[in-house]
Protein backbone atom coordinates (compact mmCIF):
# COMPACT_ATOMS: atom_id res chain seq x y z
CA UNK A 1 1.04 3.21 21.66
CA UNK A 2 1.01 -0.47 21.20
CA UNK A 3 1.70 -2.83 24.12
CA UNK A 4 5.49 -3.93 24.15
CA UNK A 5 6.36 -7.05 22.20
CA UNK A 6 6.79 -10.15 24.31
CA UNK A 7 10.41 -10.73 25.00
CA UNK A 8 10.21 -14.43 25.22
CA UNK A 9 13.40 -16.57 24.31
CA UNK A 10 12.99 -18.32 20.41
CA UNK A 11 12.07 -21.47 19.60
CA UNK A 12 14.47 -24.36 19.74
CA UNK A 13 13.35 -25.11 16.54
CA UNK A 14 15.81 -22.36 15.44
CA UNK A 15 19.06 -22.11 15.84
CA UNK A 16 20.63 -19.34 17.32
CA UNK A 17 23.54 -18.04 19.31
CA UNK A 18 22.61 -16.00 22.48
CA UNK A 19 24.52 -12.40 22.95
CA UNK A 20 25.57 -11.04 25.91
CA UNK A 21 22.42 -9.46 27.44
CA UNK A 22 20.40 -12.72 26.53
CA UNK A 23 19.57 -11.70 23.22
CA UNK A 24 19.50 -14.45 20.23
CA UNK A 25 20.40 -14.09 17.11
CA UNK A 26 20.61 -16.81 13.92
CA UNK A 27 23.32 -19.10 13.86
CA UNK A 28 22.17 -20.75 10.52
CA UNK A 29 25.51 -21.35 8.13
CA UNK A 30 24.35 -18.88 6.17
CA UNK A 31 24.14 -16.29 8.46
CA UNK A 32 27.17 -16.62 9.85
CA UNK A 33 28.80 -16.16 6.77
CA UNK A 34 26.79 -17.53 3.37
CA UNK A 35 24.98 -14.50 3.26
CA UNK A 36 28.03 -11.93 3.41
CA UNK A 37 29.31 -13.57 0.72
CA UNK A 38 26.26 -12.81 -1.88
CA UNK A 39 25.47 -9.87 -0.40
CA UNK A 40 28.51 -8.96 -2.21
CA UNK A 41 28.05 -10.78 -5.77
CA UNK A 42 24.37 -9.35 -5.62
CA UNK A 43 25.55 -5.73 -4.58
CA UNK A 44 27.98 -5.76 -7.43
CA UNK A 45 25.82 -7.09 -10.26
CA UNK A 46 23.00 -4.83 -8.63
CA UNK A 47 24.40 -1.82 -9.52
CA UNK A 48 25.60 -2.73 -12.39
CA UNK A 49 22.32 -3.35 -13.52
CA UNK A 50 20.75 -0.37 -11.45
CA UNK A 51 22.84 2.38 -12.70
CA UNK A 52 20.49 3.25 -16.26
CA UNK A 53 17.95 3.50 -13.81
CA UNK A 54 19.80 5.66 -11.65
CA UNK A 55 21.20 7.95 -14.01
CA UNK A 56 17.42 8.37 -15.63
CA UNK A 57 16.61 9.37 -12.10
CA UNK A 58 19.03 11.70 -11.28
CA UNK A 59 18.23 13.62 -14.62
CA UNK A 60 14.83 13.78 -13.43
CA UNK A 61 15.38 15.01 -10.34
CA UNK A 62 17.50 17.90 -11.68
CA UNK A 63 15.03 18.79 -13.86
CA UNK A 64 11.98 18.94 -11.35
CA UNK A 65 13.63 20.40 -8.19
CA UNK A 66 16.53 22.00 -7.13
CA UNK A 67 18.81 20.70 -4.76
CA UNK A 68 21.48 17.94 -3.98
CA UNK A 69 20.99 14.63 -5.53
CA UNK A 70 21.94 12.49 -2.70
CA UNK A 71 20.35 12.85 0.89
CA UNK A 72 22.73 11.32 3.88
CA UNK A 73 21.77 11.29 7.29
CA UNK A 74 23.53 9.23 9.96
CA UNK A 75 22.10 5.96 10.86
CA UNK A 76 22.34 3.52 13.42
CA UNK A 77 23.85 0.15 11.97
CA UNK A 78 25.30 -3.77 13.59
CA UNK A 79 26.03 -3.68 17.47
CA UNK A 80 25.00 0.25 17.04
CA UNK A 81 28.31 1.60 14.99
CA UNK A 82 26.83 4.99 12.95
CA UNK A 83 27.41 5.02 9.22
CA UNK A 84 25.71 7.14 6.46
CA UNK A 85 23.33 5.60 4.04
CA UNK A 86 22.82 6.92 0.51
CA UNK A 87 19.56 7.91 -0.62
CA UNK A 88 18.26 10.08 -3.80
CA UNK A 89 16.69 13.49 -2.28
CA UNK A 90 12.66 13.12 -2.75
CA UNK A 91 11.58 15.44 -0.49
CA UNK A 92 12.43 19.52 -1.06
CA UNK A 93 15.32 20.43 -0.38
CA UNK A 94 16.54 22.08 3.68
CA UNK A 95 13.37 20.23 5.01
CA UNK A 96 14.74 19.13 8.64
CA UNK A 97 13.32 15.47 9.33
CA UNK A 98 11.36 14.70 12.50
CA UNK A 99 12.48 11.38 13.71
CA UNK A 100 9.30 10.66 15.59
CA UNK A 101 6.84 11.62 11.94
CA UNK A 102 5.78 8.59 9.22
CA UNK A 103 5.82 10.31 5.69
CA UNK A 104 3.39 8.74 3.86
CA UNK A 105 3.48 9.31 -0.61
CA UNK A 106 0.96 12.12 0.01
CA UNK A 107 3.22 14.10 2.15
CA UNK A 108 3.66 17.77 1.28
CA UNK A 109 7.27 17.87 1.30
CA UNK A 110 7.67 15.25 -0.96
CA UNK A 111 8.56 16.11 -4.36
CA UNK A 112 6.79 14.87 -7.60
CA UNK A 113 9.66 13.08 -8.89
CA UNK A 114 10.26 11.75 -5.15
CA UNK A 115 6.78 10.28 -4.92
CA UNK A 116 7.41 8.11 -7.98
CA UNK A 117 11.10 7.35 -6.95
CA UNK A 118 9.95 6.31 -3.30
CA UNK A 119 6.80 4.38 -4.85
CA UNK A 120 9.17 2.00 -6.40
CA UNK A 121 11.97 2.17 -4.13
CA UNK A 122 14.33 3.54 -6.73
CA UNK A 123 16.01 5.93 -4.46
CA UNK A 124 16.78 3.22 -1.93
CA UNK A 125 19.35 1.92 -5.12
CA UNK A 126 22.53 4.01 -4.09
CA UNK A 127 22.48 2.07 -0.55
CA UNK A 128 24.24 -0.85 -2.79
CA UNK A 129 27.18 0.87 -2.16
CA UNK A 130 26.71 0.43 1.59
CA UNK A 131 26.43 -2.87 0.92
CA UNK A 132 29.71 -3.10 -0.57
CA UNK A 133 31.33 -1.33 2.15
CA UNK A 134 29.72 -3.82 4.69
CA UNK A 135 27.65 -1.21 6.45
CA UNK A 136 24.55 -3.07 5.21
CA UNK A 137 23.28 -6.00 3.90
CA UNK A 138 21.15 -7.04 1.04
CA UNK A 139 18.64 -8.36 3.59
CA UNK A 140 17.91 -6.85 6.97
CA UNK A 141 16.00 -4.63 9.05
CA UNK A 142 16.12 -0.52 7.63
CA UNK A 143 18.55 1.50 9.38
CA UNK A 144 16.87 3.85 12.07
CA UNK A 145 18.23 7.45 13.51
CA UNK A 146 20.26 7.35 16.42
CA UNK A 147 17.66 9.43 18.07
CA UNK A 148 15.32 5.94 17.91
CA UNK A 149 17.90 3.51 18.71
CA UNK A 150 18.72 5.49 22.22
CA UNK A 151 15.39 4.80 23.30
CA UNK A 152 15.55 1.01 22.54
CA UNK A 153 14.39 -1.74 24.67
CA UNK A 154 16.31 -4.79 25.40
CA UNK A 155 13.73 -6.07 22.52
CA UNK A 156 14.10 -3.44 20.21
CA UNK A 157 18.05 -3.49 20.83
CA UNK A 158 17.76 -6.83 18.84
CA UNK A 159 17.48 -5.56 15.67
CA UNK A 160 20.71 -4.22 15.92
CA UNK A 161 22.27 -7.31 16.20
CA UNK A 162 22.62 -7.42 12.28
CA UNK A 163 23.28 -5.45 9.48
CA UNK A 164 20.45 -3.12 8.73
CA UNK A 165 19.11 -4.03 5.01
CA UNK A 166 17.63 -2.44 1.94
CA UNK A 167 14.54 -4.68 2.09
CA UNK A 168 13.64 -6.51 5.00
CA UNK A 169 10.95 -9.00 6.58
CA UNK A 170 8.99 -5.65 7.72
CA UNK A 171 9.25 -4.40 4.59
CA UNK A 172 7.30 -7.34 3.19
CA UNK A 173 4.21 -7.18 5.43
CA UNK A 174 3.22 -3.70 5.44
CA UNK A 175 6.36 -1.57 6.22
CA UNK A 176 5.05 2.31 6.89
CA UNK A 177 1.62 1.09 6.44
CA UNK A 178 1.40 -1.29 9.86
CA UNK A 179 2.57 0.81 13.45
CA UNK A 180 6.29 0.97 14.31
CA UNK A 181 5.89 -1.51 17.04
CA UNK A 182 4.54 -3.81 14.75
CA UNK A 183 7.53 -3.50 12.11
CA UNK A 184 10.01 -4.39 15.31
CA UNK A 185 8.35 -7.75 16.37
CA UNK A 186 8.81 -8.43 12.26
CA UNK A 187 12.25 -7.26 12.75
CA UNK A 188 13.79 -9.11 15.64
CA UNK A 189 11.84 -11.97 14.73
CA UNK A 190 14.11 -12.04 11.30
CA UNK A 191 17.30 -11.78 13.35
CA UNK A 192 16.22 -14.71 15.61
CA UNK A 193 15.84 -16.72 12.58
CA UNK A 194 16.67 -15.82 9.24
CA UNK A 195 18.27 -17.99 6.95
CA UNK A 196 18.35 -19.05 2.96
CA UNK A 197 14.74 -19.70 2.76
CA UNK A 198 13.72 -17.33 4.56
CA UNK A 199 15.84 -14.41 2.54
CA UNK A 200 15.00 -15.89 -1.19
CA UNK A 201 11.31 -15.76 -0.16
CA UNK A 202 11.84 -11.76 1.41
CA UNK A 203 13.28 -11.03 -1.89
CA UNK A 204 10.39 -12.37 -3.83
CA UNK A 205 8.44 -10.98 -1.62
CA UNK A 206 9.76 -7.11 -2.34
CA UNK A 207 9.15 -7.52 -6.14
CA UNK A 208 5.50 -7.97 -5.69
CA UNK A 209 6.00 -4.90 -3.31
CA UNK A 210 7.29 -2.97 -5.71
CA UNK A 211 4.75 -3.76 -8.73
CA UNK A 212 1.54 -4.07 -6.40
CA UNK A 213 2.59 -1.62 -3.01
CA UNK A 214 2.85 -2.22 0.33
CA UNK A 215 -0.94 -2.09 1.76
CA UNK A 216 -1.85 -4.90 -0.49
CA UNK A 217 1.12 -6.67 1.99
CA UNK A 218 0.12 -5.28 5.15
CA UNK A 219 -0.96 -7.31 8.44
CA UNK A 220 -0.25 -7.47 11.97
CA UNK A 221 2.50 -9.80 13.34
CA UNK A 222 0.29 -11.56 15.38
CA UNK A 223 -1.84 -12.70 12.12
CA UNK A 224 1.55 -13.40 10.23
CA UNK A 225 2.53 -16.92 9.96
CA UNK A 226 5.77 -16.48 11.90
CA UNK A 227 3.84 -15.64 15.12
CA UNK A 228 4.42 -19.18 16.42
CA UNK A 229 7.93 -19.08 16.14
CA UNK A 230 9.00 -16.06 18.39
């Protein structure tokens, strides 16, 4: 396991609002409330434009392996409140997850429709919907299994300070190809200070992602240029 992230206050450069067990979180005008408000307009138009792609996948699936479309598993979201995500089923169907295992595309259990719908993060697309419904945002660190967040950290407790996302500043610089610890100094470092800039160039960011994958992304916080502003 990797040392534990320093838990050293943010920069004053910053701005942020401190919680009540010290922790700090971004009190840019967009995060306290510019954001919300596209999440929405993008979630919307999102789907909109999502749904051929959705409906191409879901006949796929169906016609490769049997089984339920969507997968659902409960999630720990903001200030830890549980919600569902949505997800399309890539992986056979009964399999029990094991919260403390990384799938990688070569997994076993993943199905060969799956490993081209995970690839290109088309069955992350029905998780618009919890964007609607305010459970997530657009932008954010990924939702993690209660069985994770119980162990938490005061650092690692950060993360939950806002909405988890479908794409995320972790998700940008490796994601399931860099360690865990490594994807939560990425992750509380975005809730210390994201704002507009920072979210249009995250969202850039995921489309070469998508088109390239993640290893051509992935490097260790410490060599990311963001390691001077914990």
């Amino acid at each position: 396991m990797a040392d534990r992230p320093s838990t050293s206050p943010p920069s004053r450069r910053s701005p942020a609002t401190a919680g009540a067990s010290g922790e700090t979180v971004s009190n840019t005008l967009w995060a306290r409330g510019g954001k919300r408000a596209v999440d929405l307009v993008l979630s919307l138009v999102g789907f909109a434009i999502a749904s051929p792609i959705l409906l191409l996948a879901i006949a796929l699936m169906k016609l490769t392996s049997p089984g339920p479309i969507l997968y659902t598993q409960v999630r720990t979201g903001k200030n830890g409140k549980p919600f569902q995500p949505y997800k399309l089923r890539t992986m056979t169907a009964g399999r029990k997850h094991d919260p403390n295992e990384i799938v990688p595309l070569d997994h076993a259990a993943i199905t060969r429709a799956g490993r081209m719908l995970r690839r290109f993060k088309i069955d992350e697309l029905p998780q618009i919907l919890n964007v609607v419904s305010g459970d997530m945002a657009m932008l954010g660190p990924r939702p993690t299994l209660p069985e994770q967040t119980r162990e938490y950290d005061a650092f690692k407790k950060q993360r939950l300070l806002v909405r988890p996302g479908l794409t995320g500043l972790a998700q940008v610089n490796g994601n399931a190809v860099i360690s865990w610890d490594e994807r939560i100094k990425y992750d509380v470092h975005y809730v210390r200070h994201h704002g507009l800039v920072m979210d249009v160039g995250i969202l850039a960011k995921t489309l070469l992602v998508v088109i390239l994958g993640e290893e051509r992304f992935a490097r260790p916080f410490d060599e990311s240029p963001y390691t001077n502003r914990q």
